[in-house]
PDB file of N, CA and C in Angstrom:
ATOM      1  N   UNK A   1       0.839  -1.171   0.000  1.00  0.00           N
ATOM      2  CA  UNK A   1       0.000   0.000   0.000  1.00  0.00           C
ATOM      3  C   UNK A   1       0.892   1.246   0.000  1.00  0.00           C
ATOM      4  N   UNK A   2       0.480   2.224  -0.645  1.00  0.00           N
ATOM      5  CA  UNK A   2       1.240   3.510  -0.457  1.00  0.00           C
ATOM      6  C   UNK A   2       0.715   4.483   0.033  1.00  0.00           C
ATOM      7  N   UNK A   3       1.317   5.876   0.784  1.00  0.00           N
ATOM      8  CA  UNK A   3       1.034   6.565   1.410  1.00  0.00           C
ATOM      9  C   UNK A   3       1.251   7.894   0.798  1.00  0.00           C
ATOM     10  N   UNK A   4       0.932   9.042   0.525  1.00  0.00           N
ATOM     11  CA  UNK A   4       1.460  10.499   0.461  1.00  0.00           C
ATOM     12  C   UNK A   4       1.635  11.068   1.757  1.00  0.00           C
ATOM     13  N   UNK A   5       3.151  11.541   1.434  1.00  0.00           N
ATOM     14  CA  UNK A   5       3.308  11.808   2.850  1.00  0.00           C
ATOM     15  C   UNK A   5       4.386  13.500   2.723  1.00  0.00           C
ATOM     16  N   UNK A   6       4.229  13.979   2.911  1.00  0.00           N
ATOM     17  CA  UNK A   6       5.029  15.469   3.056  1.00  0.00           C
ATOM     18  C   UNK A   6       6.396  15.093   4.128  1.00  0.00           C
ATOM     19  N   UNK A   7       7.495  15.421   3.291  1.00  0.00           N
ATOM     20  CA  UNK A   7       8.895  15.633   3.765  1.00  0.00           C
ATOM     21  C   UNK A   7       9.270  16.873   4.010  1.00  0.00           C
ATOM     22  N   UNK A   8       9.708  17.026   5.375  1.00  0.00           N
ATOM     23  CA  UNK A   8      11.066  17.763   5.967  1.00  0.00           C
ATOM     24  C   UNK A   8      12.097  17.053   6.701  1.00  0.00           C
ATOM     25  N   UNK A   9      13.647  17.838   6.444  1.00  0.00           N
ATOM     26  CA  UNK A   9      14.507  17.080   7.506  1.00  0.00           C
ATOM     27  C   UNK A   9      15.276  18.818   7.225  1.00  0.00           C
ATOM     28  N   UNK A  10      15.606  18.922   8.342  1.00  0.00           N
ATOM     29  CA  UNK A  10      16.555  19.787   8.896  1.00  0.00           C
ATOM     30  C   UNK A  10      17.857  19.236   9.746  1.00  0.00           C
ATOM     31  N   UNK A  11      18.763  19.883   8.894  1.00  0.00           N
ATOM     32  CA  UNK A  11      20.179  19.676   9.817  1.00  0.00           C
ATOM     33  C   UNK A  11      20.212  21.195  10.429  1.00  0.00           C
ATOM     34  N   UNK A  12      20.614  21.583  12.013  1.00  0.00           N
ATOM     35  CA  UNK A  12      20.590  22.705  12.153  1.00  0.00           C
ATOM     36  C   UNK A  12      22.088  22.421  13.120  1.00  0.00           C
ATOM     37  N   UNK A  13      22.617  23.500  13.872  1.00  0.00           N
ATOM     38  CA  UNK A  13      23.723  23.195  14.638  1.00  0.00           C
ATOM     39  C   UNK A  13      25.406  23.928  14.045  1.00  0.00           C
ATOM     40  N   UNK A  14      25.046  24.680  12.295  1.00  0.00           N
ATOM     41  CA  UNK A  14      26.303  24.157  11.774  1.00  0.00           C
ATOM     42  C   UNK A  14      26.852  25.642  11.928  1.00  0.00           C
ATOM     43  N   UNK A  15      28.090  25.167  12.384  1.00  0.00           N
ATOM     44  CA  UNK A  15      28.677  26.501  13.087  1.00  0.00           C
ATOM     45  C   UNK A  15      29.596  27.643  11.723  1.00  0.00           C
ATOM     46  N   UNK A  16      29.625  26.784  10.581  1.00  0.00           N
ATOM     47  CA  UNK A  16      30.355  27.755   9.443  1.00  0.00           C
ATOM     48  C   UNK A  16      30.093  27.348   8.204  1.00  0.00           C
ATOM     49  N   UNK A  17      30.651  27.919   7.189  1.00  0.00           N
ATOM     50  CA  UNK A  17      30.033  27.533   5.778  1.00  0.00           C
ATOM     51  C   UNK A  17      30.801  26.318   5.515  1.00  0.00           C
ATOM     52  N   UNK A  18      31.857  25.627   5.838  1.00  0.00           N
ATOM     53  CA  UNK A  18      32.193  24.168   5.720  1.00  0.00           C
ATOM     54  C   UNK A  18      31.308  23.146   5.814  1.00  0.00           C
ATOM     55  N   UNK A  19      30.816  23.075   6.914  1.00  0.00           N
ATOM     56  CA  UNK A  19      29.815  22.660   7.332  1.00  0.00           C
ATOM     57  C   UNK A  19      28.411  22.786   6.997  1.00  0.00           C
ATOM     58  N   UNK A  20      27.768  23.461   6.698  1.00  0.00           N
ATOM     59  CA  UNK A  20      26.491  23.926   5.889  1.00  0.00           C
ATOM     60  C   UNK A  20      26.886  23.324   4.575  1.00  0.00           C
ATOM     61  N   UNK A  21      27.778  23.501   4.107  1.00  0.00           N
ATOM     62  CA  UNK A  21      28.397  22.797   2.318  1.00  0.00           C
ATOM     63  C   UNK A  21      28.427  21.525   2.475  1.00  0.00           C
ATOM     64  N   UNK A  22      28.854  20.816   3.608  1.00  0.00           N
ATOM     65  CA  UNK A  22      29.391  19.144   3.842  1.00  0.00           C
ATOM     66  C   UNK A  22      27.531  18.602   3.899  1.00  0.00           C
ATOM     67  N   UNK A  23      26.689  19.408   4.733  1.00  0.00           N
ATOM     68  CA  UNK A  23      25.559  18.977   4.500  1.00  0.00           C
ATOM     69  C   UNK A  23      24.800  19.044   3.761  1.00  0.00           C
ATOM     70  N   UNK A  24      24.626  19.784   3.005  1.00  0.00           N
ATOM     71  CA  UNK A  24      24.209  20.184   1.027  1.00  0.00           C
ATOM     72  C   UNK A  24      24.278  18.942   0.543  1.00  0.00           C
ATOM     73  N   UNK A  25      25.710  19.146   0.518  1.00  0.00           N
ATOM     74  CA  UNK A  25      26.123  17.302  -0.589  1.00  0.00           C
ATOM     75  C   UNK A  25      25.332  16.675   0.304  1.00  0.00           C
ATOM     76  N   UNK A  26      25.698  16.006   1.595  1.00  0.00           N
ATOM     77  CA  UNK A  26      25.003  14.599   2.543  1.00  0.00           C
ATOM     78  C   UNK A  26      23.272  14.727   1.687  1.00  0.00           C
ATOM     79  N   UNK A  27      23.075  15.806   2.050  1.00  0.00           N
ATOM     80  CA  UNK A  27      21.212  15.837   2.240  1.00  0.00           C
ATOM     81  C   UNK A  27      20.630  15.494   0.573  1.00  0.00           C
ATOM     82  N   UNK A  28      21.746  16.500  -0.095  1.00  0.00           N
ATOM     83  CA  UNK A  28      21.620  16.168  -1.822  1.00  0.00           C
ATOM     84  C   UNK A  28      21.630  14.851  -2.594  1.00  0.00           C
ATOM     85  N   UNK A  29      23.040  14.591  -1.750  1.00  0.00           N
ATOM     86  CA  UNK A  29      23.073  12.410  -2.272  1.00  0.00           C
ATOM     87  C   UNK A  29      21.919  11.742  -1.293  1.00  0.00           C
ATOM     88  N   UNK A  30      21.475  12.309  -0.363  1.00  0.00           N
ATOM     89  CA  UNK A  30      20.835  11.376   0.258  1.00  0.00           C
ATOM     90  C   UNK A  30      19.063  11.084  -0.565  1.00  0.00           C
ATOM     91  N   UNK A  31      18.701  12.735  -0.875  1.00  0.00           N
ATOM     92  CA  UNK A  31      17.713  12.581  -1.722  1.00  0.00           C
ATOM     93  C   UNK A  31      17.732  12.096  -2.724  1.00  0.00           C
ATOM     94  N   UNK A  32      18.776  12.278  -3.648  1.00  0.00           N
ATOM     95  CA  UNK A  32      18.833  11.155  -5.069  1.00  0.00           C
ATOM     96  C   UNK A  32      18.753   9.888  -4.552  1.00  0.00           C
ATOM     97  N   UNK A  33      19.535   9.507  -3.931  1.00  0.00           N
ATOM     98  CA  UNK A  33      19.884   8.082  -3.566  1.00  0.00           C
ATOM     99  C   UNK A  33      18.232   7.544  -3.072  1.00  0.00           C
ATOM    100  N   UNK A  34      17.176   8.159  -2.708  1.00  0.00           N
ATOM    101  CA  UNK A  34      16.088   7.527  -2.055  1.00  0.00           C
ATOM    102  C   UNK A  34      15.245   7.649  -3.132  1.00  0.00           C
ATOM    103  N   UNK A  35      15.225   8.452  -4.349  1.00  0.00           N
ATOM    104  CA  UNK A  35      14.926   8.318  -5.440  1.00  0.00           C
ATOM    105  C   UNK A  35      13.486   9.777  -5.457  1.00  0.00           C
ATOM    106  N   UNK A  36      14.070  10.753  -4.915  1.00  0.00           N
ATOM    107  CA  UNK A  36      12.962  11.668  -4.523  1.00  0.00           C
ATOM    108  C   UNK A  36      13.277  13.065  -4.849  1.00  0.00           C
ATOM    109  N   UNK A  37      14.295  13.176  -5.823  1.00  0.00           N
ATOM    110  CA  UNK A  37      15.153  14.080  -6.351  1.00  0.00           C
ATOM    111  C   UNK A  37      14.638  14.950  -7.315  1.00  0.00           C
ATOM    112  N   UNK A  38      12.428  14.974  -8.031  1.00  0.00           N
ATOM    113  CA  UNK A  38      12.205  15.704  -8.504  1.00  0.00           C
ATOM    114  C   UNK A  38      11.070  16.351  -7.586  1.00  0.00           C
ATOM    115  N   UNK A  39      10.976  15.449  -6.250  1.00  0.00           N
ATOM    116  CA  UNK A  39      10.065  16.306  -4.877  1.00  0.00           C
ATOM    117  C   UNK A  39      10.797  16.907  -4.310  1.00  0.00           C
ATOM    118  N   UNK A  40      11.764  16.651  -3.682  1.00  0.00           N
ATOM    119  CA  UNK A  40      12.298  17.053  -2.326  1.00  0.00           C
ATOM    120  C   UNK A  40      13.166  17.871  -2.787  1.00  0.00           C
ATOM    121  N   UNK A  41      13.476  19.344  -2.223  1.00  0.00           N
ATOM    122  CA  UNK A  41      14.652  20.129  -2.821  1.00  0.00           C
ATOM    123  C   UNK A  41      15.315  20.624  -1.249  1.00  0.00           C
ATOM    124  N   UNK A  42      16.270  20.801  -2.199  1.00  0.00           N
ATOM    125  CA  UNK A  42      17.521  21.403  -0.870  1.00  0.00           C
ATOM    126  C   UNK A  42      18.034  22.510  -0.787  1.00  0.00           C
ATOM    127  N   UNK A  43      17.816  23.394   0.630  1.00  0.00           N
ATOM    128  CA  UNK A  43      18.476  24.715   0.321  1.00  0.00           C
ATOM    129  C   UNK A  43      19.264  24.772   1.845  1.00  0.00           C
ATOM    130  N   UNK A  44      20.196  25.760   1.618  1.00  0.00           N
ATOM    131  CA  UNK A  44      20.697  26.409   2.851  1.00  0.00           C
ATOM    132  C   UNK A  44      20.057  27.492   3.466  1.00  0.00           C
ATOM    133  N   UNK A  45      20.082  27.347   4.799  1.00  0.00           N
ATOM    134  CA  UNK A  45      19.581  27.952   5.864  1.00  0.00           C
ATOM    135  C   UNK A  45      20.112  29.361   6.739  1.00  0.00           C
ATOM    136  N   UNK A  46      20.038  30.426   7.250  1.00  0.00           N
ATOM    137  CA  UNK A  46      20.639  30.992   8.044  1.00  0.00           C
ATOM    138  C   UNK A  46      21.350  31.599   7.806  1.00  0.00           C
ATOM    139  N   UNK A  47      22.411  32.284   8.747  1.00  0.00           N
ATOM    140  CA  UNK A  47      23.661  33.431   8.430  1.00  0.00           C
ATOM    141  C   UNK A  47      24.840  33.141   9.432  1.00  0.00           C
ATOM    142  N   UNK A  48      26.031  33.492   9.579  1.00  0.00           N
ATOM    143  CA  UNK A  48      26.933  33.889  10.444  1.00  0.00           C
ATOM    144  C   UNK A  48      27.275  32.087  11.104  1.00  0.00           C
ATOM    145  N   UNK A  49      26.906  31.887  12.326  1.00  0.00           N
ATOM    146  CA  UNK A  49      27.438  30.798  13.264  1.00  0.00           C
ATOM    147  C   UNK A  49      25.916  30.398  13.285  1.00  0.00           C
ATOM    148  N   UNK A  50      24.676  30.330  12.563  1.00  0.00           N
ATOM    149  CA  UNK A  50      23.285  29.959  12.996  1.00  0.00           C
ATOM    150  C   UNK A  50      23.443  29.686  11.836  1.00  0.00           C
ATOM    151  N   UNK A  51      23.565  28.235  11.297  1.00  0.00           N
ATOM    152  CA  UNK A  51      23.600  27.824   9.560  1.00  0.00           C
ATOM    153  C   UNK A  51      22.745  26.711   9.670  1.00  0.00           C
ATOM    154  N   UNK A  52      22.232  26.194   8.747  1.00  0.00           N
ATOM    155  CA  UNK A  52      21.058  24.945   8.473  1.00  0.00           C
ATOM    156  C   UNK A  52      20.764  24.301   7.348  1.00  0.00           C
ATOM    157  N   UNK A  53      20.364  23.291   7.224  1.00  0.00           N
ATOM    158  CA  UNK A  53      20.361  22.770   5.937  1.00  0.00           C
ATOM    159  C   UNK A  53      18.980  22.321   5.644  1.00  0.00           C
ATOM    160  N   UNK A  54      17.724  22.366   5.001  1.00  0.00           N
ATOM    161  CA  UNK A  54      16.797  22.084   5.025  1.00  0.00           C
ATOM    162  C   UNK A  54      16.168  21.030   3.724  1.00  0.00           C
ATOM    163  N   UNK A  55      15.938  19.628   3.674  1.00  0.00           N
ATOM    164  CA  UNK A  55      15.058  19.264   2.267  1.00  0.00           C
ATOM    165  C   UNK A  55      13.718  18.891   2.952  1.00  0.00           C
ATOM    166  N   UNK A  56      13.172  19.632   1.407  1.00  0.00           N
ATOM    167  CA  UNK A  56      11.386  19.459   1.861  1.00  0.00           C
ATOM    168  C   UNK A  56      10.424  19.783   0.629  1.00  0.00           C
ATOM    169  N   UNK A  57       9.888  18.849   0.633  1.00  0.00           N
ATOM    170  CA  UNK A  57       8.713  18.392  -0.474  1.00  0.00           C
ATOM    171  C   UNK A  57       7.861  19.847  -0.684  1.00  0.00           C
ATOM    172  N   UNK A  58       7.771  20.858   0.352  1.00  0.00           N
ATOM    173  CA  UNK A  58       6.832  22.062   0.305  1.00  0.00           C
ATOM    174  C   UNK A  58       5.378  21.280   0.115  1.00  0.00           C
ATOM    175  N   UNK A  59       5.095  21.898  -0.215  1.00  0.00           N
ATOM    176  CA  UNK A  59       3.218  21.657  -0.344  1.00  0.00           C
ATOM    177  C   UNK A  59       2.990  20.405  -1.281  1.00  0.00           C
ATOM    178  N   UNK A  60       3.873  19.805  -1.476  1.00  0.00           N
ATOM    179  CA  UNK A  60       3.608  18.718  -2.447  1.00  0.00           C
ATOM    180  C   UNK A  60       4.009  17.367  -1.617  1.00  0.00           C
ATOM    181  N   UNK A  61       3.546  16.428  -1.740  1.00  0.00           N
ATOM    182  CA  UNK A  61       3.607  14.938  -1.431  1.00  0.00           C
ATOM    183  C   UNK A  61       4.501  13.766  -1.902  1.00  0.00           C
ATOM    184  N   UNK A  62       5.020  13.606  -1.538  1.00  0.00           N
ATOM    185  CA  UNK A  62       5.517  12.128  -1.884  1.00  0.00           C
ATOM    186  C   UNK A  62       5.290  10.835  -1.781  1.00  0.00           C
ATOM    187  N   UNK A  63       5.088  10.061  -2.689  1.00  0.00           N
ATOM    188  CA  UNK A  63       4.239   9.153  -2.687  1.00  0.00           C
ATOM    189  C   UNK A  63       5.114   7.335  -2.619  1.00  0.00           C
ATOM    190  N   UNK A  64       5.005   7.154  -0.937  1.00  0.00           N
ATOM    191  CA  UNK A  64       5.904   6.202  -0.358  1.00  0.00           C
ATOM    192  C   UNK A  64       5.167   4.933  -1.059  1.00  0.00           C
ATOM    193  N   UNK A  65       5.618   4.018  -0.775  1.00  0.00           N
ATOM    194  CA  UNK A  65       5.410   2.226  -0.784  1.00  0.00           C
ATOM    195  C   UNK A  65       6.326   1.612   0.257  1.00  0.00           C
ATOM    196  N   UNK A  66       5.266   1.338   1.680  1.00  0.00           N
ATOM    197  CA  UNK A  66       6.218   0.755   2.704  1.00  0.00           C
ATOM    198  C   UNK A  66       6.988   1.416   3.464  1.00  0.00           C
ATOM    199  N   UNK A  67       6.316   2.844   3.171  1.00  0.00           N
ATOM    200  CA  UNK A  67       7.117   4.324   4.016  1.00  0.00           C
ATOM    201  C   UNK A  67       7.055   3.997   5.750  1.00  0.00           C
ATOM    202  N   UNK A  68       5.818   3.103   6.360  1.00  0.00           N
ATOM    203  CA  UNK A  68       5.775   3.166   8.147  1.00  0.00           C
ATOM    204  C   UNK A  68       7.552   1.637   8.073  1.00  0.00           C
ATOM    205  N   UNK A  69       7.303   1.359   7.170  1.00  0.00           N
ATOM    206  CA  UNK A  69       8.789   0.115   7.180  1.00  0.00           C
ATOM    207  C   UNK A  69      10.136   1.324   7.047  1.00  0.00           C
ATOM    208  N   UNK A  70      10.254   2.187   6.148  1.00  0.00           N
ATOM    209  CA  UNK A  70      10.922   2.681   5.568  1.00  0.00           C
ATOM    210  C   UNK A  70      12.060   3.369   6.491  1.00  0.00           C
ATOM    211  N   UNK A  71      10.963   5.050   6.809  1.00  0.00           N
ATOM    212  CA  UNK A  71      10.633   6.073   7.828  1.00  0.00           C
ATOM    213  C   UNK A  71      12.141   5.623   9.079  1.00  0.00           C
ATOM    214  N   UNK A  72      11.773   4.762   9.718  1.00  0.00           N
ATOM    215  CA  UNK A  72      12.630   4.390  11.314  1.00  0.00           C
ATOM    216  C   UNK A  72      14.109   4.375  10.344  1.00  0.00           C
ATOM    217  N   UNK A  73      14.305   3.530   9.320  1.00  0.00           N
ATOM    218  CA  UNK A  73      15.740   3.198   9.363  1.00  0.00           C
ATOM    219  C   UNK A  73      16.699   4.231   8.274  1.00  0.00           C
ATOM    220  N   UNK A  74      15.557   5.081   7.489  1.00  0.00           N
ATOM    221  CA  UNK A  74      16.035   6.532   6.942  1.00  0.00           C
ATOM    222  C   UNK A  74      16.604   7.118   8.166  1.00  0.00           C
ATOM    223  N   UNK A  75      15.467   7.845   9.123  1.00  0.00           N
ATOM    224  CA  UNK A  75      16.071   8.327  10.171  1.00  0.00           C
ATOM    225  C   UNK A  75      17.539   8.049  11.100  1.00  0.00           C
ATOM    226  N   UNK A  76      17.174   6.890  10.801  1.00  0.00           N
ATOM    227  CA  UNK A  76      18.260   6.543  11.623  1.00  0.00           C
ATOM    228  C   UNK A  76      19.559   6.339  11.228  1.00  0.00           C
ATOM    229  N   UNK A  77      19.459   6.301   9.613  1.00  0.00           N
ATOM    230  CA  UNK A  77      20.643   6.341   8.821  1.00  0.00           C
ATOM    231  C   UNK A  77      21.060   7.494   8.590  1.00  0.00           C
ATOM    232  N   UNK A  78      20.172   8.484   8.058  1.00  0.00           N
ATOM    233  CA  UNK A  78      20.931  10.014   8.042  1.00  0.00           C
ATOM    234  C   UNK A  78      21.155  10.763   8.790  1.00  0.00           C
ATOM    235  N   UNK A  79      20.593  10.222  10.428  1.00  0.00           N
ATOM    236  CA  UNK A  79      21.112  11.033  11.702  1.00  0.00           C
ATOM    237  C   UNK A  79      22.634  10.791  12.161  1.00  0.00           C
ATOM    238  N   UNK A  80      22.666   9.192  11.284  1.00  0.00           N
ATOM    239  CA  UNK A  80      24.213   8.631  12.001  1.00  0.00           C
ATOM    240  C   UNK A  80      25.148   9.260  10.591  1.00  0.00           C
ATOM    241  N   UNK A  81      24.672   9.812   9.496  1.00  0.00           N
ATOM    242  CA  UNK A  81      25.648   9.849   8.679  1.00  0.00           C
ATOM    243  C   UNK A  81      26.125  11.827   8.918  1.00  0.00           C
ATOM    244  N   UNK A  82      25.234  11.952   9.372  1.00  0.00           N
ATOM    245  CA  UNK A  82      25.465  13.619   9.481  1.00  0.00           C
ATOM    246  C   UNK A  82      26.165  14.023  11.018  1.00  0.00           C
ATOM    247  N   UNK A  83      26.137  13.174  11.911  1.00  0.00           N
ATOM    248  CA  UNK A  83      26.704  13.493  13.165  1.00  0.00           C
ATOM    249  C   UNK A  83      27.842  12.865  13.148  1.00  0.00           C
ATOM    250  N   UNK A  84      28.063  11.789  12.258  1.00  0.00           N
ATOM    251  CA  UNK A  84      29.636  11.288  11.759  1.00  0.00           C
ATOM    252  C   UNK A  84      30.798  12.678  11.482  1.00  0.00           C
ATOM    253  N   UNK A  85      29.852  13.205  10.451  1.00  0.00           N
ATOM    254  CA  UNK A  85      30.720  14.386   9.644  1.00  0.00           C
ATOM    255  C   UNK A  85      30.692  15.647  10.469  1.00  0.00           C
ATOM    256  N   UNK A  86      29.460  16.107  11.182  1.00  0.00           N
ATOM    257  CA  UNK A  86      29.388  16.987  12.246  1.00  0.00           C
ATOM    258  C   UNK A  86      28.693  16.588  13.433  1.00  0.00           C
ATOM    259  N   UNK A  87      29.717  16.032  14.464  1.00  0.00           N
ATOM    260  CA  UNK A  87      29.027  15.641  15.602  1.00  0.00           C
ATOM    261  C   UNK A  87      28.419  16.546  16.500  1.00  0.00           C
ATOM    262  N   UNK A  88      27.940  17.935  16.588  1.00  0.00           N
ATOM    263  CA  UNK A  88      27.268  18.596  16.850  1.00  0.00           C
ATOM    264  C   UNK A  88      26.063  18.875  16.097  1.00  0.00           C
ATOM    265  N   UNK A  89      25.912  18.364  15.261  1.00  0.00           N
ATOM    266  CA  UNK A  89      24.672  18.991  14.012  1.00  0.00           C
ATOM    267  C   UNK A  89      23.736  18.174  14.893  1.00  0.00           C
ATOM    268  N   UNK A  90      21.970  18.926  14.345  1.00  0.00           N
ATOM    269  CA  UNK A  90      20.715  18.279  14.953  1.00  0.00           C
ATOM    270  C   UNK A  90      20.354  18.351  13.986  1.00  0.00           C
ATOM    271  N   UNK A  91      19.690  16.688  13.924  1.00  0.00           N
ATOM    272  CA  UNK A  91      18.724  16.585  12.892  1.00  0.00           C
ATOM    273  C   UNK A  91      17.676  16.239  13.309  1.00  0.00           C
ATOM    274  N   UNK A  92      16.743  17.082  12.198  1.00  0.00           N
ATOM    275  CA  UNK A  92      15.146  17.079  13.129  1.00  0.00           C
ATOM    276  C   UNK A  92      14.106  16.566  11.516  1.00  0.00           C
ATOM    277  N   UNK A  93      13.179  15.872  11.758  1.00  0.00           N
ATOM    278  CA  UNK A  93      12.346  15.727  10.295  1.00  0.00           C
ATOM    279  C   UNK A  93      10.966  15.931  10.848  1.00  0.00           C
ATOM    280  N   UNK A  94      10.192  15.709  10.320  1.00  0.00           N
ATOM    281  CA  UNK A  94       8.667  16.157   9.882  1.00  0.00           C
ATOM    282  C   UNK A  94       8.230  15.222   8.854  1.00  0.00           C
ATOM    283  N   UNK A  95       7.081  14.607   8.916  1.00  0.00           N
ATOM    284  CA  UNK A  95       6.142  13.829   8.520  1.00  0.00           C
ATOM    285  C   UNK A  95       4.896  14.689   8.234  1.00  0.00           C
ATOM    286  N   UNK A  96       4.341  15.457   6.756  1.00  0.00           N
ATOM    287  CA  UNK A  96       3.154  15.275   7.456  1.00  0.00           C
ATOM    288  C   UNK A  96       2.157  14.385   6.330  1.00  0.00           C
ATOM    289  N   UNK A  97       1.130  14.023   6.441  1.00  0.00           N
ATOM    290  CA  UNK A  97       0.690  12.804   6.298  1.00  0.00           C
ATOM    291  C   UNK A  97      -0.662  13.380   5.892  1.00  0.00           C
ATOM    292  N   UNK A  98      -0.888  13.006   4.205  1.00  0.00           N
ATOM    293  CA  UNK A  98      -2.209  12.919   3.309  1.00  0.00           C
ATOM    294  C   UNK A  98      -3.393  13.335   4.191  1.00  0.00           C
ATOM    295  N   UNK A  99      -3.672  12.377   5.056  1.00  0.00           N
ATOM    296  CA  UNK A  99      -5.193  12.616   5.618  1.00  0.00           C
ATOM    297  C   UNK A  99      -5.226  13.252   6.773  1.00  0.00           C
ATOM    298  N   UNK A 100      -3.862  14.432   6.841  1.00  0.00           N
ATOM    299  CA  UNK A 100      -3.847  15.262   8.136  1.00  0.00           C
ATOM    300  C   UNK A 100      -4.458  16.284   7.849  1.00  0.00           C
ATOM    301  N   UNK A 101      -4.860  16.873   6.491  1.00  0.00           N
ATOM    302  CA  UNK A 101      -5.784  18.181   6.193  1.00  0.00           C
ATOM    303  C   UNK A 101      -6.950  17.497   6.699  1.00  0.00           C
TER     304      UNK A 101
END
C-alpha cells in the first residue's frame, strides 16, 4: 500500500560555511539516492554561526510504498551519517501525512 506523505529534515547546529556545504552534498546524495530528487529540494539555511540545511517536499507529497517500514531506518541512517561528519549537528524531520488536512 502507499502513502502520500510530506517531507522535511533539517540539519541545524552548523557553526560555518564548511559545514552547511558538507551537508548540502550529505542531504543532496541522500535525496537522489532515495529516489525523490524531482520532490524534495535542498536549500541552505541561516547566516553567520546559525547555519542549516533544510530538504522538503513544500506543499507537495511524496508518494511512499512501505514508508511506516521505511521512515525508522532513513532516520536513523541520516542522523548517524550527518553526526559522523558533524558531531554537533541536529537533525530534526517532519512527517506530514495525506489525511492530516
Amino acid at each position: 500500500m502507499s502513502v502520500n506523505v510530506g517531507v522535511f529534515v533539517e540539519i541545524s547546529g552548523l557553526r560555518d560555511d564548511r559545514e552547511q556545504v558538507g551537508m548540502t552534498a550529505l542531504l543532496t546524495e541522500v535525496v537522489r539516492a532515495e529516489g525523490m530528487e524531482f520532490e524534495v529540494f535542498v536549500s541552505m539555511r541561516g547566516e553567520g554561526s546559525d547555519l542549516a540545511v533544510r530538504a522538503d517536499s513544500g506543499e507537495h507529497k511524496v508518494i511512499f510504498s512501505g514508508f511506516f517500514r521505511w521512515q525508522p531506518a532513513f532516520e536513523e541512517r541520516l542522523t548517524a551519517r550527518a553526526t559522523q561528519l558533524v558531531p554537533h549537528a541536529q537533525v530534526r524531520f517532519g512527517w506530514e501525512y495525506e489525511d492530516e488536512f
